[in-house]
N, C-alpha and C. Protein backbone atom coordinates (compact mmCIF):
# COMPACT_ATOMS: atom_id res chain seq x y z
N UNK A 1 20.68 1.31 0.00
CA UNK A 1 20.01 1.72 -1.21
C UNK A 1 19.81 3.23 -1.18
N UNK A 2 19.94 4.10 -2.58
CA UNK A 2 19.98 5.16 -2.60
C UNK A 2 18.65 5.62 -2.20
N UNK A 3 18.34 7.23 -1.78
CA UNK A 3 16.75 6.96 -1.60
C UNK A 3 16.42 7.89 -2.67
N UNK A 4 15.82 7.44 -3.57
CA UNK A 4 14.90 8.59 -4.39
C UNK A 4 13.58 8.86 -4.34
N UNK A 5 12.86 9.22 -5.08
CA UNK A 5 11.69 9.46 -5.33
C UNK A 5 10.57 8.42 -6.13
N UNK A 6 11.44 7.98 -6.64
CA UNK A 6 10.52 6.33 -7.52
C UNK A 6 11.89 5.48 -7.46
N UNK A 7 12.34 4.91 -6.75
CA UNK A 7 13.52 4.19 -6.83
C UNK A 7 13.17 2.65 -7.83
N UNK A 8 13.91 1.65 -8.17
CA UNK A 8 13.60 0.87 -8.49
C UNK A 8 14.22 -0.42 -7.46
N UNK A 9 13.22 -1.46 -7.61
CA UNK A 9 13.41 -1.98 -6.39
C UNK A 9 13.54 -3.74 -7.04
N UNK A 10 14.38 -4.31 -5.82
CA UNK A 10 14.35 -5.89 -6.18
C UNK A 10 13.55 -6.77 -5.36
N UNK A 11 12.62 -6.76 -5.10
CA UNK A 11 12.20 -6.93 -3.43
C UNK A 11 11.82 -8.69 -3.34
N UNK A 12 11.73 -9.10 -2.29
CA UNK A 12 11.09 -10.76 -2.07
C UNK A 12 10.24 -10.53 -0.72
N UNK A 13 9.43 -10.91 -0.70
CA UNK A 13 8.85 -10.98 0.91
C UNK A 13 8.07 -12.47 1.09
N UNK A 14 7.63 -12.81 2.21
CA UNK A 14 6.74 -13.98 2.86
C UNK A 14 5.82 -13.67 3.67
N UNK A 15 4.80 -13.83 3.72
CA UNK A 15 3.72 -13.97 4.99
C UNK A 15 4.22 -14.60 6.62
N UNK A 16 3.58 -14.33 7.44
CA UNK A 16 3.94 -14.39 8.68
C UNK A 16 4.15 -16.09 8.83
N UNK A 17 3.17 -17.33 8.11
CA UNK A 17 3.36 -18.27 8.41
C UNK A 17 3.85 -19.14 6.84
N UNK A 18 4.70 -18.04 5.72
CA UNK A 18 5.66 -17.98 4.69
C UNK A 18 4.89 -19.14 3.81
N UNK A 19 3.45 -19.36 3.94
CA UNK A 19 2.82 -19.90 2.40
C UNK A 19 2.81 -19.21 1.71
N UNK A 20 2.82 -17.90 1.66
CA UNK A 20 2.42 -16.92 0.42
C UNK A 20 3.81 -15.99 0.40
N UNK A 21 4.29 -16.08 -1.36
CA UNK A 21 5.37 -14.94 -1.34
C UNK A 21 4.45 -14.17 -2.51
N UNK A 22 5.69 -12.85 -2.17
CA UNK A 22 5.42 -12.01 -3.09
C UNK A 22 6.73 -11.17 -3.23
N UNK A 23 7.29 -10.95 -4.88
CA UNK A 23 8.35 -10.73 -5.11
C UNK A 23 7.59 -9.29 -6.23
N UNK A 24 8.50 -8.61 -6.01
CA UNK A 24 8.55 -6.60 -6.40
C UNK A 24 9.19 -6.77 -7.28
N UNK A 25 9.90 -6.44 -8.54
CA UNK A 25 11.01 -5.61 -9.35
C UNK A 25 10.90 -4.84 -10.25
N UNK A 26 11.09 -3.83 -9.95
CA UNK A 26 10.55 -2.44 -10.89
C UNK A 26 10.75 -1.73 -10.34
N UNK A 27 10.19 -0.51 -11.24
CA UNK A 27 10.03 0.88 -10.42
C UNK A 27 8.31 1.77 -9.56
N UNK A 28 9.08 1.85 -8.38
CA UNK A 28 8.20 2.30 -7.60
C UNK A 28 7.42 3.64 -8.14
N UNK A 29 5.87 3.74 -8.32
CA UNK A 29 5.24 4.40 -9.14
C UNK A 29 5.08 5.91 -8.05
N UNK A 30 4.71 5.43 -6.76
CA UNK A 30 4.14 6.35 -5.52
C UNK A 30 4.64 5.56 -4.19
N UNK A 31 4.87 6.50 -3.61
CA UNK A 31 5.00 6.06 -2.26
C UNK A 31 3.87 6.94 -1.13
N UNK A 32 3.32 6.56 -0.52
CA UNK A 32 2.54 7.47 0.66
C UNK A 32 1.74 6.70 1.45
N UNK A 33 1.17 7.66 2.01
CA UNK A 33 0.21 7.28 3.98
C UNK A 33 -0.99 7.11 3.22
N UNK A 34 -2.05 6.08 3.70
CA UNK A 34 -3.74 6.52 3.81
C UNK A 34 -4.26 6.44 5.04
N UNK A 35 -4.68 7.66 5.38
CA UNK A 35 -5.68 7.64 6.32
C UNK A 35 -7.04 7.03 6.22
N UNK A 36 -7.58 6.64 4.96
CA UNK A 36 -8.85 6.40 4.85
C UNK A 36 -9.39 5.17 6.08
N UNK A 37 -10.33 4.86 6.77
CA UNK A 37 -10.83 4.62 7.15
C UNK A 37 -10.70 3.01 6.99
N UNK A 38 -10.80 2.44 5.83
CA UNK A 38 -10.99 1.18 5.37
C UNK A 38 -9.09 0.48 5.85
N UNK A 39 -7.84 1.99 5.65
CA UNK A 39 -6.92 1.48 5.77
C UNK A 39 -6.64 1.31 6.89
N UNK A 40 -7.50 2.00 7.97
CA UNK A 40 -7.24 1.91 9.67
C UNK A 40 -7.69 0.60 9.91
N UNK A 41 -8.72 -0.17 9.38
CA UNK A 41 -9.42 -1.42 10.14
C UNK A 41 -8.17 -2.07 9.40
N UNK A 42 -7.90 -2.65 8.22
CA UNK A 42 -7.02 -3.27 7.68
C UNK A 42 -5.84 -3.13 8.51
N UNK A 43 -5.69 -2.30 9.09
CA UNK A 43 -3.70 -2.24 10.08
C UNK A 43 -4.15 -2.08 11.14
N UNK A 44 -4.87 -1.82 11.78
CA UNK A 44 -4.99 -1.66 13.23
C UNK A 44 -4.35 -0.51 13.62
N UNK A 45 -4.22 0.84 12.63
CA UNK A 45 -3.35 1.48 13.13
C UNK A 45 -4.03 3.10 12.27
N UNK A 46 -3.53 4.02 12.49
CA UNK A 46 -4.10 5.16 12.30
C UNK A 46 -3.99 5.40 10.33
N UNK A 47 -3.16 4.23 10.29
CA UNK A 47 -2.77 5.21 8.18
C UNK A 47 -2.27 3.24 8.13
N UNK A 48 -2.15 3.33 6.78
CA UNK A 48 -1.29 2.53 6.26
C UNK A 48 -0.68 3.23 5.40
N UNK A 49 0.51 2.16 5.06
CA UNK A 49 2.14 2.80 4.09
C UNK A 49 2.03 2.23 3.12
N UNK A 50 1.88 2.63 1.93
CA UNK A 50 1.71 1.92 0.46
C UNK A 50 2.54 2.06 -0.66
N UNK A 51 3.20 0.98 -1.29
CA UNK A 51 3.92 1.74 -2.46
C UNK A 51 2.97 1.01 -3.71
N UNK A 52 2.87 1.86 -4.42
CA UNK A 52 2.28 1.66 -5.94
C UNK A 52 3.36 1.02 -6.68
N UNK A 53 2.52 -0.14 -7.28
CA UNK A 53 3.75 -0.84 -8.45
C UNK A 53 3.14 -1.05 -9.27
N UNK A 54 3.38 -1.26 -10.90
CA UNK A 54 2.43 -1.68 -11.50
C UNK A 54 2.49 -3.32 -11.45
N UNK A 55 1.16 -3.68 -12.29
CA UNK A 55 0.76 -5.23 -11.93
C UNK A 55 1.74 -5.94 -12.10
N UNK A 56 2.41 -5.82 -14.11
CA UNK A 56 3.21 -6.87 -14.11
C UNK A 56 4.62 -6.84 -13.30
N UNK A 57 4.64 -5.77 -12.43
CA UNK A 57 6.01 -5.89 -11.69
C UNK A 57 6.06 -6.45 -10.81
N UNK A 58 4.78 -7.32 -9.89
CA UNK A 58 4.51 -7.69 -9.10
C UNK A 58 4.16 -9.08 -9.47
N UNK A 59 4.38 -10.17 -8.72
CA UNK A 59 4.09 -11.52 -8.83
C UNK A 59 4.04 -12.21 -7.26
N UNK A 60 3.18 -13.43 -7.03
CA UNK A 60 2.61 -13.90 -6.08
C UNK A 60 2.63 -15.10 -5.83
N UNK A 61 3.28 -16.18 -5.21
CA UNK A 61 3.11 -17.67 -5.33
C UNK A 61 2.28 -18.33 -4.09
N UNK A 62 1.59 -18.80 -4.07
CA UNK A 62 1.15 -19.67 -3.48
C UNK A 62 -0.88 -19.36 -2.77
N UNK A 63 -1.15 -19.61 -2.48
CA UNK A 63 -2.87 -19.61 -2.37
C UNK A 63 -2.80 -18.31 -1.61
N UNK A 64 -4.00 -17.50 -1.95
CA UNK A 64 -4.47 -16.10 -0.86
C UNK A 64 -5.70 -16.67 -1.40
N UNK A 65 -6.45 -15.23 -0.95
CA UNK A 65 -7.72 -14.79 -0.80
C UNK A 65 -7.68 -13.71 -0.76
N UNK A 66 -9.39 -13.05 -1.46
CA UNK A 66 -9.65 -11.59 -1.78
C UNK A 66 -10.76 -11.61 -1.16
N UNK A 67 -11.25 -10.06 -0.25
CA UNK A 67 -11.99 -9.56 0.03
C UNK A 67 -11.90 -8.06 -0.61
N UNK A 68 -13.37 -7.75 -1.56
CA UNK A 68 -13.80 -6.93 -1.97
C UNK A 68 -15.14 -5.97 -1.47
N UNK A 69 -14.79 -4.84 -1.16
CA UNK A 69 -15.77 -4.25 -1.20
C UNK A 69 -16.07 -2.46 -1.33
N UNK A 70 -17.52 -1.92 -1.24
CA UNK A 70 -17.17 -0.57 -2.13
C UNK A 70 -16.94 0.66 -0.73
N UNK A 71 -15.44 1.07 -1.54
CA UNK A 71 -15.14 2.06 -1.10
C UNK A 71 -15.78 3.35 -0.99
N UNK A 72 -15.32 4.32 0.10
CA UNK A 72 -16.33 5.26 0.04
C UNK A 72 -16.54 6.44 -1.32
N UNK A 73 -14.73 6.59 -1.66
CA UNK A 73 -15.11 6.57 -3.26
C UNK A 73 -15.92 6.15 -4.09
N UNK A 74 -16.16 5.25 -4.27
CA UNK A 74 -17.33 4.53 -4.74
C UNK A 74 -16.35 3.66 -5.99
N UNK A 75 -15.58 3.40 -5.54
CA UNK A 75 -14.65 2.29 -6.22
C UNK A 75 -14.37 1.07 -5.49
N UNK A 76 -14.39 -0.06 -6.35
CA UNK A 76 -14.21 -1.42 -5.53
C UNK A 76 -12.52 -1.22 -4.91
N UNK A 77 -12.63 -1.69 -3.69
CA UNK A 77 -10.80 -2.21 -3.17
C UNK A 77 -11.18 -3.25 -2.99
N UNK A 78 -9.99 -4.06 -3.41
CA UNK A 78 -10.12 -5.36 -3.22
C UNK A 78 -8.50 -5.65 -2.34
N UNK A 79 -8.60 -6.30 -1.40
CA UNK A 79 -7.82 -6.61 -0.48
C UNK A 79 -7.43 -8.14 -0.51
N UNK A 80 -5.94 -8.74 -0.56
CA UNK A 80 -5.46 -9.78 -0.87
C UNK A 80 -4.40 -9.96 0.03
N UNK A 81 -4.86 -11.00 0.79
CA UNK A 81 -3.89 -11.16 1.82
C UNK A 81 -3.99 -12.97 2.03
N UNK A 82 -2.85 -13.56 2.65
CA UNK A 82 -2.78 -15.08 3.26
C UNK A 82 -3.60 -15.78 3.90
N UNK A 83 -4.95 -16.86 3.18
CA UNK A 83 -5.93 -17.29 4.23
C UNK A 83 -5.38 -18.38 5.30
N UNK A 84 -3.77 -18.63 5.57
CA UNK A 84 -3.67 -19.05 6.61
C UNK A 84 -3.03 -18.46 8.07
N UNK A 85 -2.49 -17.28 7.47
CA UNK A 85 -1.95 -16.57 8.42
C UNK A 85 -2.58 -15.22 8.64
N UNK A 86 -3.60 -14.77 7.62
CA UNK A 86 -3.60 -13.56 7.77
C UNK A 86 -3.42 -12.31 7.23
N UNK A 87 -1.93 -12.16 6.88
CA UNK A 87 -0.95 -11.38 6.14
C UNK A 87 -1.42 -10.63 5.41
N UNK A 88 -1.48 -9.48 4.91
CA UNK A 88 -1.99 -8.57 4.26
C UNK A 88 -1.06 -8.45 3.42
N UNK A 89 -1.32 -8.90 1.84
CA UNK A 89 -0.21 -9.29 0.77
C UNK A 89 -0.13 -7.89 -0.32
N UNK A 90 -1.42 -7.54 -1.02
CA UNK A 90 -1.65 -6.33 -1.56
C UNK A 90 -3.07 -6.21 -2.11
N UNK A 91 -3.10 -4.66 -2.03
CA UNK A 91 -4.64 -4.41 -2.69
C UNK A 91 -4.64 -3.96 -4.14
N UNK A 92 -5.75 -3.93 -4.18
CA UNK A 92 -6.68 -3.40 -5.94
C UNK A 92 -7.38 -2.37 -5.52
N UNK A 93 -7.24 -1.31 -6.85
CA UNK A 93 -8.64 -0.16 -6.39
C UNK A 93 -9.09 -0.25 -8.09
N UNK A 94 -10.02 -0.46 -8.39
CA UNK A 94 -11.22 -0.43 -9.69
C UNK A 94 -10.81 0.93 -10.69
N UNK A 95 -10.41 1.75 -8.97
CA UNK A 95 -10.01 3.11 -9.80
C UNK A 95 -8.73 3.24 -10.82
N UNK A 96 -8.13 2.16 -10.71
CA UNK A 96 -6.88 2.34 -11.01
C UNK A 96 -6.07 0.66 -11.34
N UNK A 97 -7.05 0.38 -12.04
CA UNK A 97 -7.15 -1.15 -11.97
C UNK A 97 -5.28 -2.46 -12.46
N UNK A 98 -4.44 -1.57 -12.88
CA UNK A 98 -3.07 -1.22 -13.72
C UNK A 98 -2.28 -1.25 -12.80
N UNK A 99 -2.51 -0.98 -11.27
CA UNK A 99 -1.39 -0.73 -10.54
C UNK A 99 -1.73 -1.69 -9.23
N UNK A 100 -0.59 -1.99 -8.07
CA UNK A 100 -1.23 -2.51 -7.15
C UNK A 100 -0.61 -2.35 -6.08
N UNK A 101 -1.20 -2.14 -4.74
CA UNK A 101 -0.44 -1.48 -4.11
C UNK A 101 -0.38 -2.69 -2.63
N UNK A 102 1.14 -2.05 -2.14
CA UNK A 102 1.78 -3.14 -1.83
C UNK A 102 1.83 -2.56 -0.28
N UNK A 103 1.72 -3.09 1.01
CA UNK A 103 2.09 -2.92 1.99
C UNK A 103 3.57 -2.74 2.28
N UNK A 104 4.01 -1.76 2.83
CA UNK A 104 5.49 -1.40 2.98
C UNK A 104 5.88 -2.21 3.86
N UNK A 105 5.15 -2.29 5.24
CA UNK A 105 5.45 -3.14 6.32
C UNK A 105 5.86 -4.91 5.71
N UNK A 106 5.26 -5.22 4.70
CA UNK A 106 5.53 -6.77 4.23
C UNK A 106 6.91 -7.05 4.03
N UNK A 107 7.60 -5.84 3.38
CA UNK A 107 8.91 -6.42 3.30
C UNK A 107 10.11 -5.70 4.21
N UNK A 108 9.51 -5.43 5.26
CA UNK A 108 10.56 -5.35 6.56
C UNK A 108 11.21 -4.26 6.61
N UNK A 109 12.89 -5.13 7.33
CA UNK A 109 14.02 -3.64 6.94
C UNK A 109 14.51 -3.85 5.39
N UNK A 110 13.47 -4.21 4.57
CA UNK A 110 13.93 -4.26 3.00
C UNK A 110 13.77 -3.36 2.58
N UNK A 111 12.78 -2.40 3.34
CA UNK A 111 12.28 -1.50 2.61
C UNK A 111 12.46 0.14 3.15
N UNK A 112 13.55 0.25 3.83
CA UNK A 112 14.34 1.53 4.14
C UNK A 112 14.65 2.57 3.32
N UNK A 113 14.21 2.47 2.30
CA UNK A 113 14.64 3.55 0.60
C UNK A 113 12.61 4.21 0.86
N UNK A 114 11.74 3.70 1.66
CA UNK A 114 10.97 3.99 1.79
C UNK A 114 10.36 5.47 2.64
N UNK A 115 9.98 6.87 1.07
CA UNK A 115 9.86 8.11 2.08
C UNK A 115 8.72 8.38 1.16
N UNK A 116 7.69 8.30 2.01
CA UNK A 116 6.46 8.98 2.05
C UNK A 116 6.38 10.09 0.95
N UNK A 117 5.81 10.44 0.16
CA UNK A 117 5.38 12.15 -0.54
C UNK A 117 3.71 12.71 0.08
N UNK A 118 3.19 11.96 0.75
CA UNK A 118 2.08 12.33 0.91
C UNK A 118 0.65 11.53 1.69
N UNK A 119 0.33 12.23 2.11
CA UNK A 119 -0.59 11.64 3.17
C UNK A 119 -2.50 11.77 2.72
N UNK A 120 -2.93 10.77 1.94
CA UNK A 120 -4.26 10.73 1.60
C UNK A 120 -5.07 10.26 2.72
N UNK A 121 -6.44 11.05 2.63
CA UNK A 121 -7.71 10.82 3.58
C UNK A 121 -7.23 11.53 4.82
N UNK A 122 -6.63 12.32 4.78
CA UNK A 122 -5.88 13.33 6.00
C UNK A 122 -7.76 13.96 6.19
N UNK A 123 -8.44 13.65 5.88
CA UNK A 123 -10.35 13.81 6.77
C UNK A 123 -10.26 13.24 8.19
N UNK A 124 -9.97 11.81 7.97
CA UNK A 124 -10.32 10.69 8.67
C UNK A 124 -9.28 10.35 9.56
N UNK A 125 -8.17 11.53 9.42
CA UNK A 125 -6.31 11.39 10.48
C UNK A 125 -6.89 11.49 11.62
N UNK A 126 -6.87 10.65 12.36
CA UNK A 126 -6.78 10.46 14.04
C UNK A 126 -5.21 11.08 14.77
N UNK A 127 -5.61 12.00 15.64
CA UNK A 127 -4.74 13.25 16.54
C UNK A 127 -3.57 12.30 17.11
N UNK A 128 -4.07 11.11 17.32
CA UNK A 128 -2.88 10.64 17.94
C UNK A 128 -2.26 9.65 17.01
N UNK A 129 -2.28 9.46 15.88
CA UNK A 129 -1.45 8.83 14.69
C UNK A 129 -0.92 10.20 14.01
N UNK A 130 0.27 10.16 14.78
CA UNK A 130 1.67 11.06 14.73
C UNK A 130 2.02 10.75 13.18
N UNK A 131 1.92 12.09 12.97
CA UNK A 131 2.05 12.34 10.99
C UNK A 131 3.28 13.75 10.97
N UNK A 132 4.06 13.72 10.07
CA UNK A 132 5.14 14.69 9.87
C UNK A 132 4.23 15.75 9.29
N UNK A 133 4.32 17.01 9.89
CA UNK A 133 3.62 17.76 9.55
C UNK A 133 4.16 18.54 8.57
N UNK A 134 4.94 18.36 8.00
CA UNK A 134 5.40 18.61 6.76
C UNK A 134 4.78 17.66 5.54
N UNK A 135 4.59 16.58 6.01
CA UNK A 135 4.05 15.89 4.78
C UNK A 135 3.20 16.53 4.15
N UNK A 136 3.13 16.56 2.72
CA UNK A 136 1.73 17.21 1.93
C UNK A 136 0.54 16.18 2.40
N UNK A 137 -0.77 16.98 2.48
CA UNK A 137 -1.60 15.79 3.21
C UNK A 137 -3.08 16.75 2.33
N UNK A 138 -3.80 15.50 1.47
CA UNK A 138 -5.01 15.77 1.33
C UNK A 138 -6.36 15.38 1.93
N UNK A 139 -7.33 15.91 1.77
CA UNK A 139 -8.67 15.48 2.42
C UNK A 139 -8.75 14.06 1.53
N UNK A 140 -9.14 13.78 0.43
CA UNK A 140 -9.45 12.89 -0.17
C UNK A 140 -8.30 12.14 -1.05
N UNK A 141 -7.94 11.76 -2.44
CA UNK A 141 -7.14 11.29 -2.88
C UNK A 141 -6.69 12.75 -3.72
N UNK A 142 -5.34 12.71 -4.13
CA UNK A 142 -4.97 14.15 -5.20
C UNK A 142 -5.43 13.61 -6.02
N UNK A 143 -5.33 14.94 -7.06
CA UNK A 143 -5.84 15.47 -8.16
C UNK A 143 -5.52 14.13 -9.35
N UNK A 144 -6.55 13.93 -10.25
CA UNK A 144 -6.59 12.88 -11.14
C UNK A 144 -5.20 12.43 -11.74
N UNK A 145 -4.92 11.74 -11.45
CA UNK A 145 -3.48 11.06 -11.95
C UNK A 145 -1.83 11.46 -10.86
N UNK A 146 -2.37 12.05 -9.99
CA UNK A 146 -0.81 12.64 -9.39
C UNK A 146 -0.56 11.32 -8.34
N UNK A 147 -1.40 10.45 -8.22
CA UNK A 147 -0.71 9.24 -7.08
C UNK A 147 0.23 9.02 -8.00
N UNK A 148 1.16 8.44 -8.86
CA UNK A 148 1.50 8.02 -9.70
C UNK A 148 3.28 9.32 -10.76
């Protein structure tokens, strides 16, 4: 797949114990890192990788579960992932209620057209979660409307 900047994508994925799918097709709104804090407990890992899709490009079959709660923004995330496996399927932000953002890691080596523009909550970047220092990287989220 070519790599662009908002590519458009056909995607299918499954959860680790494949009750829950979730199928992509559209065009990718944003691609980037969060450092925020809420995205480190959620991955176990210093950032998570997110691509923005909007809602109706996104569809979901089979039972999850949501955990909501308020961000330090002071916007609800709501987090939707597999209550039998686990799986972290996709989130909601209140802020931005239109779009939904999708874990990159869910759909594997499907998702190799996948290049970062930017690294949010770069506050909360832990020294040893190795970040391209070229990436553009903000303290908080950019400027009103530029995820997108």
């Amino acid at each position: 797949m070519e790599r662009k900047s908002r590519p458009v994508v056909d995607l299918s994925a499954r959860c680790a114990c494949g009750a829950v799918g979730v199928h992509f097709a559209g065009k990718v709104l944003s691609m980037f890192m969060c450092s925020c804090e809420d995205c480190q407990r959620s991955t176990g890992a210093g950032h998570s990788a997110i691509v923005l899709a909007r809602q109706e490009s996104v569809s979901v079959d089979g039972e999850t579960r949501s955990f909501a709660r308020l961000a330090n923004s002071g916007a609800t995330l709501t987090r939707t992932f597999c209550p039998n496996c686990g799986t972290p399927l996709f989130a909601q932000s209140s802020r931005a209620a239109e779009v939904i953002m999708l874990p990159v890691g869910l759909f594997g080596a499907s998702a190799d057209w996948f290049v970062p523009n930017q690294l949010i909550f770069a506050r909360s970047h832990r020294e040893w979660d190795l970040i391209d220092p070229d990436l553009p990287q903000h303290q908080t989220y950019r400027d009103e409307g530029a995820m997108m």
